[in-house]
N, C-alpha and C. Protein backbone atom coordinates (compact mmCIF):
# COMPACT_ATOMS: atom_id res chain seq x y z
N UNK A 1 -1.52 -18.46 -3.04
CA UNK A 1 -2.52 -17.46 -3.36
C UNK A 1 -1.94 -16.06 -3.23
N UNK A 2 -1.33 -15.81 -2.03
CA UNK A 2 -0.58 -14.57 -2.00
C UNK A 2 0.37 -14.00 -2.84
N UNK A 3 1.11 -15.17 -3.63
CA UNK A 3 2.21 -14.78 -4.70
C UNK A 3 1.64 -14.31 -6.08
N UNK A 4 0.81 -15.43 -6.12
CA UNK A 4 0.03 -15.34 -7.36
C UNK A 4 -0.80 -13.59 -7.32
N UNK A 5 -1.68 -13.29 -5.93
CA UNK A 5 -1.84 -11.96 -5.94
C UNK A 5 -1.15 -10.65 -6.68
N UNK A 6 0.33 -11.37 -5.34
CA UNK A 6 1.06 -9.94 -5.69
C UNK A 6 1.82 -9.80 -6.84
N UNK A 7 1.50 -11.21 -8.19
CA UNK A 7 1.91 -11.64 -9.36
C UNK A 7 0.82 -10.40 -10.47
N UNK A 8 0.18 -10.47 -9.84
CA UNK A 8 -1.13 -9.76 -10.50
C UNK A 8 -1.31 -8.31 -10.52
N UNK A 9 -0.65 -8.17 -9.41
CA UNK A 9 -0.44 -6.83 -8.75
C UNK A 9 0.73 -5.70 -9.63
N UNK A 10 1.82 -6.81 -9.65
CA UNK A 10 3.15 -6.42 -10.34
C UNK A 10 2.60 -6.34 -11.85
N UNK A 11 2.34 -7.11 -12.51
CA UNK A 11 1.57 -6.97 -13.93
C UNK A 11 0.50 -5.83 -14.29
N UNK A 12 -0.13 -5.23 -12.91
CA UNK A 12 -0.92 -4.04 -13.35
C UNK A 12 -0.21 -2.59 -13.21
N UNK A 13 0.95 -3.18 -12.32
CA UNK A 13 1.56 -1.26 -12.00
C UNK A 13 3.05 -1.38 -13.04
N UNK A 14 3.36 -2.13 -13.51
CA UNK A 14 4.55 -2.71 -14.16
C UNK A 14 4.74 -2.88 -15.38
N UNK A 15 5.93 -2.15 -16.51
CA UNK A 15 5.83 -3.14 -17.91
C UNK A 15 7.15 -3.56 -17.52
N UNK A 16 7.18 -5.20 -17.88
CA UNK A 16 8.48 -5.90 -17.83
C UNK A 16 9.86 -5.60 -18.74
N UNK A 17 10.46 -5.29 -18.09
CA UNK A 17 11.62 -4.97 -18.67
C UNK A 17 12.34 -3.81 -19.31
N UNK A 18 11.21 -2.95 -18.30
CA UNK A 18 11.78 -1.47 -18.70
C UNK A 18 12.77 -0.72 -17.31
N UNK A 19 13.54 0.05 -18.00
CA UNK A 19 14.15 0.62 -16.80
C UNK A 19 14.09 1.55 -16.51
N UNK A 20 14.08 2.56 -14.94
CA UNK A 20 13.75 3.59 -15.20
C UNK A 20 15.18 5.08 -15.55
N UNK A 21 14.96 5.53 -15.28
CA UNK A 21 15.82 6.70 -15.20
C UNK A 21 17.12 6.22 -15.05
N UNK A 22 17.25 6.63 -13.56
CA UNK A 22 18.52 5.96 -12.93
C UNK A 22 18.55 5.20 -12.08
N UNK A 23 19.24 4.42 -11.51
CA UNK A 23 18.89 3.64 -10.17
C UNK A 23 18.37 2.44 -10.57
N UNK A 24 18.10 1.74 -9.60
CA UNK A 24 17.86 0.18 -9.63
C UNK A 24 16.88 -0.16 -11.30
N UNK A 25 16.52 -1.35 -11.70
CA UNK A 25 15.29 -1.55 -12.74
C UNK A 25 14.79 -3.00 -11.82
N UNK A 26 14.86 -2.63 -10.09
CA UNK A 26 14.06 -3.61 -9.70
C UNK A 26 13.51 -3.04 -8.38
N UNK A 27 12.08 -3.57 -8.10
CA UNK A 27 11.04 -3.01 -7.18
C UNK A 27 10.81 -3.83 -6.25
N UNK A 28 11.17 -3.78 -4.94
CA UNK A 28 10.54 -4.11 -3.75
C UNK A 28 9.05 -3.85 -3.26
N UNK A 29 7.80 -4.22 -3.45
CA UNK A 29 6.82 -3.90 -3.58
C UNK A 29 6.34 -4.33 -1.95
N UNK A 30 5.92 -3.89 -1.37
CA UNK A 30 4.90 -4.17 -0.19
C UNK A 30 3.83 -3.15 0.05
N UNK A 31 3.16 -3.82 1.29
CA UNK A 31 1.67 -3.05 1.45
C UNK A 31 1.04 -3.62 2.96
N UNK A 32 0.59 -2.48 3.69
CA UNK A 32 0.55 -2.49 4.74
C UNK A 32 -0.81 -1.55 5.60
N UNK A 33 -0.97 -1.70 6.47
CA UNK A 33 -2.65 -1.46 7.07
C UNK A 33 -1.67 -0.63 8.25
N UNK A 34 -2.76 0.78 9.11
CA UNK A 34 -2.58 0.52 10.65
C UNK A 34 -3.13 -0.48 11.30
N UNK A 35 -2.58 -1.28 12.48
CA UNK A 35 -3.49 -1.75 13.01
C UNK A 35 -4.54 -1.80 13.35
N UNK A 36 -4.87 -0.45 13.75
CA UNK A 36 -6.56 0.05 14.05
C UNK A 36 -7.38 -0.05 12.66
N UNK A 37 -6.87 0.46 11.77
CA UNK A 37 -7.58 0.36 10.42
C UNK A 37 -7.53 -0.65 9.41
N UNK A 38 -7.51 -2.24 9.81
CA UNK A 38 -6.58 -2.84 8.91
C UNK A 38 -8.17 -2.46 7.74
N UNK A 39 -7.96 -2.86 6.10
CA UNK A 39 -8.29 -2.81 5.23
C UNK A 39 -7.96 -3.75 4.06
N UNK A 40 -9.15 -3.55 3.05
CA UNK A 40 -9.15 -4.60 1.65
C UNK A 40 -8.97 -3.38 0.60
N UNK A 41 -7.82 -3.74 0.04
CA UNK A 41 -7.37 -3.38 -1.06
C UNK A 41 -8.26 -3.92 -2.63
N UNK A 42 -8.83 -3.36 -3.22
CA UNK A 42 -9.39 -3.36 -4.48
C UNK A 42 -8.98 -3.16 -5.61
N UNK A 43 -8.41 -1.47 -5.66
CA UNK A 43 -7.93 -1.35 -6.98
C UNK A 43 -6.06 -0.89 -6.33
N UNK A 44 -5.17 -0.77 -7.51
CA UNK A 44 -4.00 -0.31 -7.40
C UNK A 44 -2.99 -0.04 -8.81
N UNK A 45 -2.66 0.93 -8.72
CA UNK A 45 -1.83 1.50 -9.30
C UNK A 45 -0.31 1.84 -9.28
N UNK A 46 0.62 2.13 -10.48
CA UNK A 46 1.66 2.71 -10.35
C UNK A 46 2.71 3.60 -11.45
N UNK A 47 1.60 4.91 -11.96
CA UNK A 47 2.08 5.57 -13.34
C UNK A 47 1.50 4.82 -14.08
N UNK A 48 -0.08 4.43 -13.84
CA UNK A 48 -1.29 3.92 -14.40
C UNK A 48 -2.06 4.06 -14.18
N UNK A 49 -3.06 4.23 -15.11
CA UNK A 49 -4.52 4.57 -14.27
C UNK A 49 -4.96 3.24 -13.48
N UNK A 50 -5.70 3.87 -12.45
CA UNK A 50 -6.05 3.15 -11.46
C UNK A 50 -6.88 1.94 -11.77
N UNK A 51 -6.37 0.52 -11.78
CA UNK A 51 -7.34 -0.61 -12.04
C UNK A 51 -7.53 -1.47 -10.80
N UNK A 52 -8.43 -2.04 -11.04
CA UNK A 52 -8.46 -3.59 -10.04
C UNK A 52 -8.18 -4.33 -9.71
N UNK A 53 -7.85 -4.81 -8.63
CA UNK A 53 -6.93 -5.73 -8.58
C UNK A 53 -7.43 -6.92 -7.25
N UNK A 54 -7.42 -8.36 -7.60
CA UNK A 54 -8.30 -9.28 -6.74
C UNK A 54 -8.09 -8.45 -5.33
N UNK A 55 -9.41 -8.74 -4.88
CA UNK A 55 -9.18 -7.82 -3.30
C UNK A 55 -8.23 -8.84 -2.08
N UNK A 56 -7.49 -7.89 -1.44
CA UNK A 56 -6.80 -8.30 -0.32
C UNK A 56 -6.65 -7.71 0.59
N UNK A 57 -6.12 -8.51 1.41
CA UNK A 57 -5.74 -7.24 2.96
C UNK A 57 -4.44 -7.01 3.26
N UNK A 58 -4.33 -6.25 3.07
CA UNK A 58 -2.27 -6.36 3.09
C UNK A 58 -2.09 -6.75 5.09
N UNK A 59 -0.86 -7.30 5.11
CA UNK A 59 -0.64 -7.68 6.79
C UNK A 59 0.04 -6.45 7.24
N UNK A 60 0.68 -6.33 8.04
CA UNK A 60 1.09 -5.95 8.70
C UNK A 60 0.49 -4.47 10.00
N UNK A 61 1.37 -4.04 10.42
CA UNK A 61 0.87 -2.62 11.96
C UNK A 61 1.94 -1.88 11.43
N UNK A 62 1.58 -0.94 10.61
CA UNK A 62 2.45 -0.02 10.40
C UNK A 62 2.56 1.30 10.78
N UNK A 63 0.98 1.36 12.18
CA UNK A 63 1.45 2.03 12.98
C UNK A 63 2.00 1.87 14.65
N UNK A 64 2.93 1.12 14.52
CA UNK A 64 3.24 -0.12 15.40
C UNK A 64 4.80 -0.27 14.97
N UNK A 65 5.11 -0.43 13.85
CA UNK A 65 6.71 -0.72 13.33
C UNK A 65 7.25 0.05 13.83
N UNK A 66 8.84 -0.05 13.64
CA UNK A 66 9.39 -1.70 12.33
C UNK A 66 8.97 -2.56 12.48
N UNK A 67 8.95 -3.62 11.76
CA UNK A 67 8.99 -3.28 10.59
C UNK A 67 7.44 -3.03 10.22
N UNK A 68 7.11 -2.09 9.19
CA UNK A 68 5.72 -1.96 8.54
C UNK A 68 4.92 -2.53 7.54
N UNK A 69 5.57 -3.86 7.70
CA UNK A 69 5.10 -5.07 7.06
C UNK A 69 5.14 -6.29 6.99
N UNK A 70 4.76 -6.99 6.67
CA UNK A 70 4.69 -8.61 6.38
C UNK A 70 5.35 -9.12 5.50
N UNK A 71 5.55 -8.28 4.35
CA UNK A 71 5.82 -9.80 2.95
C UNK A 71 6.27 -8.45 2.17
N UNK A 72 7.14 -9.39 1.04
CA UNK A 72 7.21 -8.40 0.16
C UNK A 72 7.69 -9.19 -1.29
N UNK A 73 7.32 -8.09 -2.14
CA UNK A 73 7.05 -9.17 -3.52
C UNK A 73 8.22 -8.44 -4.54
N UNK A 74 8.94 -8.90 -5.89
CA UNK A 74 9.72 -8.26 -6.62
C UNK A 74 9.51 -8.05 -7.57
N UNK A 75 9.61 -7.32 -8.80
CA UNK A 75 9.30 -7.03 -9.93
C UNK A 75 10.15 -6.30 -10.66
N UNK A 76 9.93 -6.01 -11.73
CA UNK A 76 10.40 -4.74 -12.39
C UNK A 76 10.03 -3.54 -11.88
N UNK A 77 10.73 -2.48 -11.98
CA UNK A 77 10.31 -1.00 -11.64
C UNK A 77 9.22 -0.68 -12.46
N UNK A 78 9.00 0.54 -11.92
CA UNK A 78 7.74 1.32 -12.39
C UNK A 78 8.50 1.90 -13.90
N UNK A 79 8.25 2.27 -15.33
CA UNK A 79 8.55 3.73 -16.17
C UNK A 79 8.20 4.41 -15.47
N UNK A 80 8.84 5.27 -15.55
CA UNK A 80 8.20 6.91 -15.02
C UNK A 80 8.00 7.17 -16.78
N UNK A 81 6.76 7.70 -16.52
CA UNK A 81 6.16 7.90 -17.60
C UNK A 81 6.26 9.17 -18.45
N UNK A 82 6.14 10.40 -17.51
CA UNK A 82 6.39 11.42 -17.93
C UNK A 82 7.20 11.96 -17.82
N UNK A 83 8.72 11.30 -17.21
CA UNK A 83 10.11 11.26 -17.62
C UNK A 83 10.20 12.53 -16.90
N UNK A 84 9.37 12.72 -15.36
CA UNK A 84 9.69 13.54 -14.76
C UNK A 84 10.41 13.05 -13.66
N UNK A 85 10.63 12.21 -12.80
CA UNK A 85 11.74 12.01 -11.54
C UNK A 85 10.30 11.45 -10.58
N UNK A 86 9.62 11.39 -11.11
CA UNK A 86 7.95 11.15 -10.25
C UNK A 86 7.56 9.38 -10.34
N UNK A 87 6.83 9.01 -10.15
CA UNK A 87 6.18 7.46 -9.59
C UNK A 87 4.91 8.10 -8.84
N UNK A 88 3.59 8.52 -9.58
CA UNK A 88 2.14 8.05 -8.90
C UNK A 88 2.12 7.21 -8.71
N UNK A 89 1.17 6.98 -7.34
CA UNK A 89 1.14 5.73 -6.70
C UNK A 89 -0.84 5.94 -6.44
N UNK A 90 -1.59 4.90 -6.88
CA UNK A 90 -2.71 5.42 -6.68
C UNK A 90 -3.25 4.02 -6.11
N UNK A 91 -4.54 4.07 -5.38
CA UNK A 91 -4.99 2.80 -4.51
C UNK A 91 -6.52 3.23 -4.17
N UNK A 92 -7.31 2.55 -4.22
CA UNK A 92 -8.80 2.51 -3.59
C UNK A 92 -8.73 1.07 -2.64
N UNK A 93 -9.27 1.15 -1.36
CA UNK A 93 -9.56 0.81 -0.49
C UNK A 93 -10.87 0.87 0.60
N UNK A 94 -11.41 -0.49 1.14
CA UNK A 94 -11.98 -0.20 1.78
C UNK A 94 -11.22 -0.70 3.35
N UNK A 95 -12.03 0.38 4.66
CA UNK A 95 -11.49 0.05 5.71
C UNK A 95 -12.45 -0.73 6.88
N UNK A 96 -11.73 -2.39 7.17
CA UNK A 96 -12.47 -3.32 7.70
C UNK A 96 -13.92 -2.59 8.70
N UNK A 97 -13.04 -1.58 9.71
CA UNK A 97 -13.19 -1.55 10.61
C UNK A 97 -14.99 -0.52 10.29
N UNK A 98 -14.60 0.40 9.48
CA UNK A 98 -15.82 0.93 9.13
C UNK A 98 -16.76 0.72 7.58
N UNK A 99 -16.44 0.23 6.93
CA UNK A 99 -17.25 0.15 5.48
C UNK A 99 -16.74 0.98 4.56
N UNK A 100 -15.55 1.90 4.99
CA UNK A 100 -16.08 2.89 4.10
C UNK A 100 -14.84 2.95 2.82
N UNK A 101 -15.13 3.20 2.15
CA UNK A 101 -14.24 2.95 0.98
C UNK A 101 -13.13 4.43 1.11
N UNK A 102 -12.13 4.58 0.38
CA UNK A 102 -11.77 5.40 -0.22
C UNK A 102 -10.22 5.34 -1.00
N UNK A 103 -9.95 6.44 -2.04
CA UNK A 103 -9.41 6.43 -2.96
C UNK A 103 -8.31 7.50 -3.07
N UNK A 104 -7.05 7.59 -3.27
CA UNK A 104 -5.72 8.36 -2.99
C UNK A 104 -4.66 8.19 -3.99
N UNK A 105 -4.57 9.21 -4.61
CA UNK A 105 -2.65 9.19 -5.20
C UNK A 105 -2.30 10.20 -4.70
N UNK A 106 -0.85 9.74 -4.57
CA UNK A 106 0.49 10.30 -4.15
C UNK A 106 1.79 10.41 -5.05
N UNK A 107 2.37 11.49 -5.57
CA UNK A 107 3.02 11.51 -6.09
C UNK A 107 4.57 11.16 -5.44
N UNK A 108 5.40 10.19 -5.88
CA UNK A 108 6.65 9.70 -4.97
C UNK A 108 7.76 10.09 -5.78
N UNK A 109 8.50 11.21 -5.42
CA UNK A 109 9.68 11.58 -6.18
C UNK A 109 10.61 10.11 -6.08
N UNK A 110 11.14 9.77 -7.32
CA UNK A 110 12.03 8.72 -7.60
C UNK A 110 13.27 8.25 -7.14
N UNK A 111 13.72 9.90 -6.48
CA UNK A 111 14.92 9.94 -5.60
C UNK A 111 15.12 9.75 -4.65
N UNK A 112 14.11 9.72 -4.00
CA UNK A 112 14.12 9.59 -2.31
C UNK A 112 13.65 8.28 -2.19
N UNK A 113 13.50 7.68 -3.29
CA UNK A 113 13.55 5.97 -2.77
C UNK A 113 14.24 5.33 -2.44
N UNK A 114 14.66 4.96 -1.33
CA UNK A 114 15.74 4.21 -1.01
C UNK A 114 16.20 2.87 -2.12
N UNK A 115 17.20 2.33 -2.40
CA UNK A 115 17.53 0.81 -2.99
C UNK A 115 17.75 0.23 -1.84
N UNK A 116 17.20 -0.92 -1.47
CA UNK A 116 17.98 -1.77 -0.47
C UNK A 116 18.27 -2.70 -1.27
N UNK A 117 18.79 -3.84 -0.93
CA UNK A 117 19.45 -5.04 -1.35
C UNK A 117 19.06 -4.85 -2.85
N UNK A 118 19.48 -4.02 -3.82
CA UNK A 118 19.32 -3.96 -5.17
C UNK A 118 18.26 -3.65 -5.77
N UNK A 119 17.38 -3.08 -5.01
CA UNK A 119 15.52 -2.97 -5.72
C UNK A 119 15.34 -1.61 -4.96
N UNK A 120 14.64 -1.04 -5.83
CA UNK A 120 13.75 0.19 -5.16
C UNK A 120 13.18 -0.35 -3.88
N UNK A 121 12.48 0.19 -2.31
CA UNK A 121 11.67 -0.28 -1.79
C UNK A 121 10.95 0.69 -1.50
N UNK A 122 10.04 0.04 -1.40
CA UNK A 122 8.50 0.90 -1.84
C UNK A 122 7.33 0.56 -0.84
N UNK A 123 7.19 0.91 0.12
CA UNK A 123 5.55 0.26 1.04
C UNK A 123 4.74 1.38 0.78
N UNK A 124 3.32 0.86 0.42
CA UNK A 124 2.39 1.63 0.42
C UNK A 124 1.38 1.29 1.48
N UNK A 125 0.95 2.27 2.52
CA UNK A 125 0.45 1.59 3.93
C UNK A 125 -1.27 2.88 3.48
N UNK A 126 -1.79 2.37 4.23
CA UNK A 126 -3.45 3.04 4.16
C UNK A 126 -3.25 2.75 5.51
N UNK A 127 -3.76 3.97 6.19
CA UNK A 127 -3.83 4.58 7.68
C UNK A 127 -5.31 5.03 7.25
N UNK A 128 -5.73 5.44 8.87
CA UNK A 128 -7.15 5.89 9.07
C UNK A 128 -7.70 6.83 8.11
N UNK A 129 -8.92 6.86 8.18
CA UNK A 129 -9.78 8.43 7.47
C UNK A 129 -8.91 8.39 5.79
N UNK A 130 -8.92 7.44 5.01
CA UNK A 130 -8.17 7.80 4.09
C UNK A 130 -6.71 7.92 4.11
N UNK A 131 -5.87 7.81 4.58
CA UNK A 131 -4.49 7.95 4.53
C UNK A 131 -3.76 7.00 3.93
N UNK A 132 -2.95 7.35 2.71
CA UNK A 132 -2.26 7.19 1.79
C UNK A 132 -0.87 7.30 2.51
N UNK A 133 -0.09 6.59 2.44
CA UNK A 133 1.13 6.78 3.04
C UNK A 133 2.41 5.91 2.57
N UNK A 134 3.46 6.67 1.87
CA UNK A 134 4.45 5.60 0.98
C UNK A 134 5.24 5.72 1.74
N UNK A 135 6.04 4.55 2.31
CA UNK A 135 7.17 4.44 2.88
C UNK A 135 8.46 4.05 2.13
N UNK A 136 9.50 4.23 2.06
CA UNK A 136 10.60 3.68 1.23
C UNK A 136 11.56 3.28 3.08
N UNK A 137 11.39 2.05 3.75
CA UNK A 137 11.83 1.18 4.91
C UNK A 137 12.88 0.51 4.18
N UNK A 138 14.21 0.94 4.72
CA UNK A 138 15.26 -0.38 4.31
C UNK A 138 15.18 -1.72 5.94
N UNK A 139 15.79 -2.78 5.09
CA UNK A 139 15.32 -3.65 6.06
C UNK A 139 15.85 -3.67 7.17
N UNK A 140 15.02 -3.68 8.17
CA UNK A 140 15.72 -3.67 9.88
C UNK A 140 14.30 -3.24 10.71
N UNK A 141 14.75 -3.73 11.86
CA UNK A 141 14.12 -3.39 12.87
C UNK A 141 13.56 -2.02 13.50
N UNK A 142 15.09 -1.42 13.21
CA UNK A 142 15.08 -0.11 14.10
C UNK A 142 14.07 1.11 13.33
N UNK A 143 13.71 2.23 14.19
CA UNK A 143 13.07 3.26 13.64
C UNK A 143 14.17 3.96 12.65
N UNK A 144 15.59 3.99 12.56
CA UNK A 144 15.86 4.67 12.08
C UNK A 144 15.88 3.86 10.36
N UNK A 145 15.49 2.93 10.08
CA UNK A 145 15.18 2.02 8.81
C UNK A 145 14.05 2.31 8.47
N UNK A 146 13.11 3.32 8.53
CA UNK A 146 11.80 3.86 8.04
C UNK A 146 12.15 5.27 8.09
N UNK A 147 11.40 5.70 6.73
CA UNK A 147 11.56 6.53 5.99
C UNK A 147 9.97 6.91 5.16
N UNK A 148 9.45 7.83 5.23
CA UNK A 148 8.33 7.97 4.90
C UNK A 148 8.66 9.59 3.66
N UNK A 149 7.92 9.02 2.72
CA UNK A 149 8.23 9.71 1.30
C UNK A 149 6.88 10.35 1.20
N UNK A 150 5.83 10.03 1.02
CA UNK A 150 4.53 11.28 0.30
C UNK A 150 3.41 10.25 1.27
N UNK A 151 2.44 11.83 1.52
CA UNK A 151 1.14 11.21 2.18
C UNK A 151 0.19 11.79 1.22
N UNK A 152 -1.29 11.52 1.16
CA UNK A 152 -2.06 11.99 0.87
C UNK A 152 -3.83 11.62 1.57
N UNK A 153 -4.25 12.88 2.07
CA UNK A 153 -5.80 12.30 2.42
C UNK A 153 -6.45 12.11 1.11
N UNK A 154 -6.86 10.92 1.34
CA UNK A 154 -8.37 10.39 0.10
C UNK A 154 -9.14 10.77 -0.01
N UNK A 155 -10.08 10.38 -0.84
CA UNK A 155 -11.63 11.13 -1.02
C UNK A 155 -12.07 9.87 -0.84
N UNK A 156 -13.68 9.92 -0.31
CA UNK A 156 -14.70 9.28 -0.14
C UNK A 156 -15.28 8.80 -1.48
N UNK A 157 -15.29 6.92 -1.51
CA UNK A 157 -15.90 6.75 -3.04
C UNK A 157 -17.28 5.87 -2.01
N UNK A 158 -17.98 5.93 -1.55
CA UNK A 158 -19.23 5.73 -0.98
C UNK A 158 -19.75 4.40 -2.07
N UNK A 159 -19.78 5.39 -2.90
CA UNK A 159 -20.40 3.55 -4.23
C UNK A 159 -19.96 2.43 -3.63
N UNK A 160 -18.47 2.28 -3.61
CA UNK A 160 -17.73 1.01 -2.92
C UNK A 160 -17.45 0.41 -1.94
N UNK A 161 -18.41 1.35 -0.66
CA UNK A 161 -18.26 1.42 0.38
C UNK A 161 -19.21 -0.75 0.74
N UNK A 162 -18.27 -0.99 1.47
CA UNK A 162 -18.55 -2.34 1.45
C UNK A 162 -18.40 -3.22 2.85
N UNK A 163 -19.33 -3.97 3.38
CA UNK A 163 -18.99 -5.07 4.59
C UNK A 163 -18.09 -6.09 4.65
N UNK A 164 -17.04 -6.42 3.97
CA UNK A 164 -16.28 -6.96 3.80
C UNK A 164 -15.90 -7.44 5.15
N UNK A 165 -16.10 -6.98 5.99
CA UNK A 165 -15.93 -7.82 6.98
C UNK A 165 -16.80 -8.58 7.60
N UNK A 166 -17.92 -8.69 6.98
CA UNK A 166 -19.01 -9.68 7.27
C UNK A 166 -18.56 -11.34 6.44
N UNK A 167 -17.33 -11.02 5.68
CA UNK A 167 -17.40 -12.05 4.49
C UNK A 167 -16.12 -12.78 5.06
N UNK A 168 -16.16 -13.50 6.50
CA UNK A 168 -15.17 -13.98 7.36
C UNK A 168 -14.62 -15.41 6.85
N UNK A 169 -15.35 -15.67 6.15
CA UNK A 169 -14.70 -17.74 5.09
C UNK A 169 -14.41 -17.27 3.74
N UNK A 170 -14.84 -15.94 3.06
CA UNK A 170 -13.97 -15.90 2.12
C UNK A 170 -12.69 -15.27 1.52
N UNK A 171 -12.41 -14.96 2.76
CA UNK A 171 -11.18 -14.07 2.61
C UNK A 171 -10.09 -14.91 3.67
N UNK A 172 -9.00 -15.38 3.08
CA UNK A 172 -7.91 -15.82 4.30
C UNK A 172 -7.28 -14.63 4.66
N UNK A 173 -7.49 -15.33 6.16
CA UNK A 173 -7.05 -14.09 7.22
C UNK A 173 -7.94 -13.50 7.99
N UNK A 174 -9.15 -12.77 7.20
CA UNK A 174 -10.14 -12.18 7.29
C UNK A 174 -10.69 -12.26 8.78
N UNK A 175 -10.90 -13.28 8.88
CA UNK A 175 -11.24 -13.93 10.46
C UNK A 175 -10.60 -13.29 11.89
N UNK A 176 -9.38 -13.54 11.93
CA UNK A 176 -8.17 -13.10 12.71
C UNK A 176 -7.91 -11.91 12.79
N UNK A 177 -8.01 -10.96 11.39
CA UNK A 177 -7.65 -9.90 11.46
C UNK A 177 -9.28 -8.64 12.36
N UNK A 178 -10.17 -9.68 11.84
CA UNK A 178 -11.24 -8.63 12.82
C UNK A 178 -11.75 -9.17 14.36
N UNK A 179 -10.94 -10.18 14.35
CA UNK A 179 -11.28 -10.48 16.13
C UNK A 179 -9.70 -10.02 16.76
N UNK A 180 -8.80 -9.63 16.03
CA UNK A 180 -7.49 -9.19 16.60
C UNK A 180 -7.55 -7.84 17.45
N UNK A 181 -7.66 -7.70 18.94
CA UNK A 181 -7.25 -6.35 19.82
C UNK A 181 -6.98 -5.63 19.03
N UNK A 182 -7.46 -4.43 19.06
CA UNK A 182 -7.01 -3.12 18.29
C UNK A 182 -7.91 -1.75 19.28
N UNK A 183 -6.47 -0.73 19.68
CA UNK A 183 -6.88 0.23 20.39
C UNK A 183 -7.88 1.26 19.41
N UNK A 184 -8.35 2.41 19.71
CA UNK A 184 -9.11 3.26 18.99
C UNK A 184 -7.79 4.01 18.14
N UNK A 185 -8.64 4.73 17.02
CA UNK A 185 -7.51 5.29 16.28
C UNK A 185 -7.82 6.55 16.58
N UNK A 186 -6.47 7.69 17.26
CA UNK A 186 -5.58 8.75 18.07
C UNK A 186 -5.09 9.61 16.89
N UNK A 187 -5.36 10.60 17.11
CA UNK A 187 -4.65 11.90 16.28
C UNK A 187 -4.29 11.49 14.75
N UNK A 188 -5.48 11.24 14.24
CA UNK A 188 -5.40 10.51 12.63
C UNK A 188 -5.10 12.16 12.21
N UNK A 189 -4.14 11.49 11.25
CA UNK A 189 -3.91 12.91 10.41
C UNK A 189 -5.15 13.30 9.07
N UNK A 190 -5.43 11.95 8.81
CA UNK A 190 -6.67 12.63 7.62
C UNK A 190 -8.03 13.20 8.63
N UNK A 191 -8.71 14.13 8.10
CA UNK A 191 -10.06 14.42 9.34
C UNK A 191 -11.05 12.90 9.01
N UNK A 192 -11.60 12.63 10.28
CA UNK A 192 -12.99 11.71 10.36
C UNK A 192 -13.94 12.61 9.48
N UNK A 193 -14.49 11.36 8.04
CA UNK A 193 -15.49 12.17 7.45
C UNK A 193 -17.03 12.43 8.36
């Protein structure tokens, strides 16, 4: 189910077999929660407008890492579309812990993406109050293998604002992830709406 996801995922931010600029024509894709805030991913993007995408919860504590994730999926790179050195990265989310939805792009200069093992790598993590946060992490343990590229605070989409965490048998994971210890969330950089 998870492959097939992030199969779905790659097909909405992705055209196969294009390359970009310079540098790799392959994408390390992951996606990642704070612990305090884990969240369901809805829609996602990449130098596309923002579509839908089956909802999930990405794993990992990525305010907690290394590493700042769980899993990671491969694809083709993004076009950069407007053949500027850029990669929007856009995402709507809701967060378990409160209901509340919200929605963020970040513009990711193309250069400061790291390649690891032959692919762009790319984490896109949602932190508290809205926080948008792209990481380009080569693989390892240590802090000095994270690398954080563009943030952005979200806006409030309230329409979508959703209990998703009431919906504990239909979501795998779902269960675990809201009876899992989690301290309060500390000096969030987006403001509490």
């Amino acid at each position: 189910m998870r492959r097939t996801l992030l199969a779905v995922l790659f097909a909405a931010a992705t055209l196969a077999g294009c390359k970009t600029s310079q540098g790799s024509d392959a994408l390390a894709l992951s996606f990642s929660a704070y612990k305090t805030t884990p969240v369901m991913v809805t829609h996602f993007s990449i130098e596309k407008p923002l579509a839908p995408t089956p909802p999930f919860i990405p794993g990992g504590i990525a305010d907690e890492g290394p590493p700042r994730f769980a899993g990671v999926s491969s694809g083709d790179a993004p076009v950069d579309r407007g053949a500027d050195g850029v990669w929007q990265v856009s995402a709507r989310w809701v967060e378990l812990t409160t209901d509340r939805a919200w929605e963020a792009s970040v513009d990711v200069p193309v250069d400061e993406v790291n390649i690891d093992l032959g692919a762009y790598s790319l984490t896109v993590i949602m932190g508290p109050n809205g926080l948008l946060l792209i990481g380009s992490d080569l693989a390892g343990t240590q802090k000095s293998d994270m690398k954080d590229i563009a943030r952005s605070c979200g806006a409030r989409v309230p329409e979508d604002d959703k209990a998703w965490r009431l919906e504990t048998e239909a979501h795998t994971g779902l269960k675990t992830i809201m009876s899992a210890p989690r301290g309060p969330v500390t000096n969030p950089e987006c403001p509490t709406p």
